[in-house]
C-alpha atoms as a PDB file:
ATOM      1  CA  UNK A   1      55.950 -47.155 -35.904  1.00  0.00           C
ATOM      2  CA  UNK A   2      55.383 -51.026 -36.147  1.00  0.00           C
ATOM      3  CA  UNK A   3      58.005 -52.901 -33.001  1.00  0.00           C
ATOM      4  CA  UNK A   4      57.782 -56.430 -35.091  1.00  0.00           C
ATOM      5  CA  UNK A   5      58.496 -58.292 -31.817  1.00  0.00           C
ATOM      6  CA  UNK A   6      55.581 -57.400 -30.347  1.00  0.00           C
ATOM      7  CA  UNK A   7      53.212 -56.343 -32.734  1.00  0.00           C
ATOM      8  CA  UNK A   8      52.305 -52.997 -31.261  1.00  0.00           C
ATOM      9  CA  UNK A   9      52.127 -49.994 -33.112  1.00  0.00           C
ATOM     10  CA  UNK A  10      53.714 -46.376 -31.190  1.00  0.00           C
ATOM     11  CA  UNK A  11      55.149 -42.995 -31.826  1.00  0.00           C
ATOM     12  CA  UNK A  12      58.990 -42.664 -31.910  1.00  0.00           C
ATOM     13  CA  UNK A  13      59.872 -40.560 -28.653  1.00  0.00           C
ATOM     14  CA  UNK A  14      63.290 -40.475 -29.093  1.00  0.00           C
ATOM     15  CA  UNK A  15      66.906 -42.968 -28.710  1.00  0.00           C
ATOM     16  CA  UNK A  16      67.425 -44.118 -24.999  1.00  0.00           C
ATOM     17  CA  UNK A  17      71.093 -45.860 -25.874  1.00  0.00           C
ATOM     18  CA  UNK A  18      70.905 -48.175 -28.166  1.00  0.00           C
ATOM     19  CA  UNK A  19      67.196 -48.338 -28.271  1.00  0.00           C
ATOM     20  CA  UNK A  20      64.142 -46.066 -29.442  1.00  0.00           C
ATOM     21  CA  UNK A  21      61.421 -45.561 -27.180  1.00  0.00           C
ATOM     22  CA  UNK A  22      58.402 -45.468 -28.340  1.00  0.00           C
ATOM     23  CA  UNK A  23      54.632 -44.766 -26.851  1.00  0.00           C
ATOM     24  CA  UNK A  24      51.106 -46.029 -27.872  1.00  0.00           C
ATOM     25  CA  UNK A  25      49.274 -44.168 -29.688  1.00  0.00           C
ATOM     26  CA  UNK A  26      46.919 -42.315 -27.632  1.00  0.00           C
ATOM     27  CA  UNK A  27      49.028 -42.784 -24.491  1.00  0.00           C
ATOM     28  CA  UNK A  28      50.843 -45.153 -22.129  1.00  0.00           C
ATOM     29  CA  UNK A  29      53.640 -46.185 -21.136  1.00  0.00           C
ATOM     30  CA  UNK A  30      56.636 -45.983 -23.144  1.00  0.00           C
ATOM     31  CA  UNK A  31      58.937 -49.233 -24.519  1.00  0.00           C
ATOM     32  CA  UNK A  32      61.983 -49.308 -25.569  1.00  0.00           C
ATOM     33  CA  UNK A  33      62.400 -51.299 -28.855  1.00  0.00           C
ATOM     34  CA  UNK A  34      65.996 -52.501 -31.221  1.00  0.00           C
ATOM     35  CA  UNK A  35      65.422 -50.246 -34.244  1.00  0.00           C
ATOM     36  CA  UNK A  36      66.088 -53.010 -36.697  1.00  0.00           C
ATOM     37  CA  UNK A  37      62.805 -54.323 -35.172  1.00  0.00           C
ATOM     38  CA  UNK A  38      61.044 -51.292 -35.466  1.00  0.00           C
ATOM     39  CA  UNK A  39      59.253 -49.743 -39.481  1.00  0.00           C
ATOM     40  CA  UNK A  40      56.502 -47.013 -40.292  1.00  0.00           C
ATOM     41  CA  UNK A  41      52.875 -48.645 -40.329  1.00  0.00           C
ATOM     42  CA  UNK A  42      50.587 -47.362 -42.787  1.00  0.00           C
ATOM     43  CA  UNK A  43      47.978 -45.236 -41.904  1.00  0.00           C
ATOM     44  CA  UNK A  44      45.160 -47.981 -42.012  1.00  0.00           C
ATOM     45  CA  UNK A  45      47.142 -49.558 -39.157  1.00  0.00           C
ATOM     46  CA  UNK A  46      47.990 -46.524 -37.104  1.00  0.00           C
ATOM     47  CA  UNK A  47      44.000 -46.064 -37.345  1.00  0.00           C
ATOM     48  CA  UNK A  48      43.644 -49.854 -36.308  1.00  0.00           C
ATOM     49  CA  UNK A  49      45.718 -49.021 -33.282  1.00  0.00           C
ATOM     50  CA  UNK A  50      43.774 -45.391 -32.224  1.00  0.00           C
ATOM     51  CA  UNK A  51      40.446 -47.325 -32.883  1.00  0.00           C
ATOM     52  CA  UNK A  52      41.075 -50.419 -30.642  1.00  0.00           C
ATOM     53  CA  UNK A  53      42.734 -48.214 -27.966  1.00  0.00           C
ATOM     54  CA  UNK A  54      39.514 -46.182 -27.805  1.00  0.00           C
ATOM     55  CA  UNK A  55      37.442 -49.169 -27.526  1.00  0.00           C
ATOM     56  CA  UNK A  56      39.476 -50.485 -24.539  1.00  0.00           C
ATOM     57  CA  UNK A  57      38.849 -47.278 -22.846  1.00  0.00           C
ATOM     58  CA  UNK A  58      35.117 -47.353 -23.391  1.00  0.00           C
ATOM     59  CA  UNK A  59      34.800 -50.353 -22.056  1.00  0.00           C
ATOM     60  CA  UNK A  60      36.658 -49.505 -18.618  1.00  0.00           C
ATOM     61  CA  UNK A  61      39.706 -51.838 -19.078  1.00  0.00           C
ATOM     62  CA  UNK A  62      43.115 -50.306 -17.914  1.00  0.00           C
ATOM     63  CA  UNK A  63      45.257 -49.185 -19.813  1.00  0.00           C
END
């Protein structure tokens, strides 16, 4: 899933309230984002997302 306000791409977790939390895709910490901010990504950007993720972690940044 695609939250348009901030560009990040997750995996639905589930509804907290009025909200859906969602989790990177690998890992992390979760965020809750307003589900009329929130559509599926394709799977050329959910690999964009696993691929950049990995990166990050092979170069030692925190994630």
């Amino acid at each position: 899933m695609l939250d348009t306000r901030s560009d990040r791409v997750g995996e639905f977790r589930g509804v907290a309230g009025p909200y859906w939390s969602l989790r990177p895709v690998g890992g992390g910490a979760e965020w809750e984002a307003e589900p009329a901010h929130v559509r599926p990504v394709s799977p050329e950007q959910r690999l964009h997302a696993e691929t950049a993720r990995a990166n990050a972690r092979s170069r030692g940044e925190r994630l």
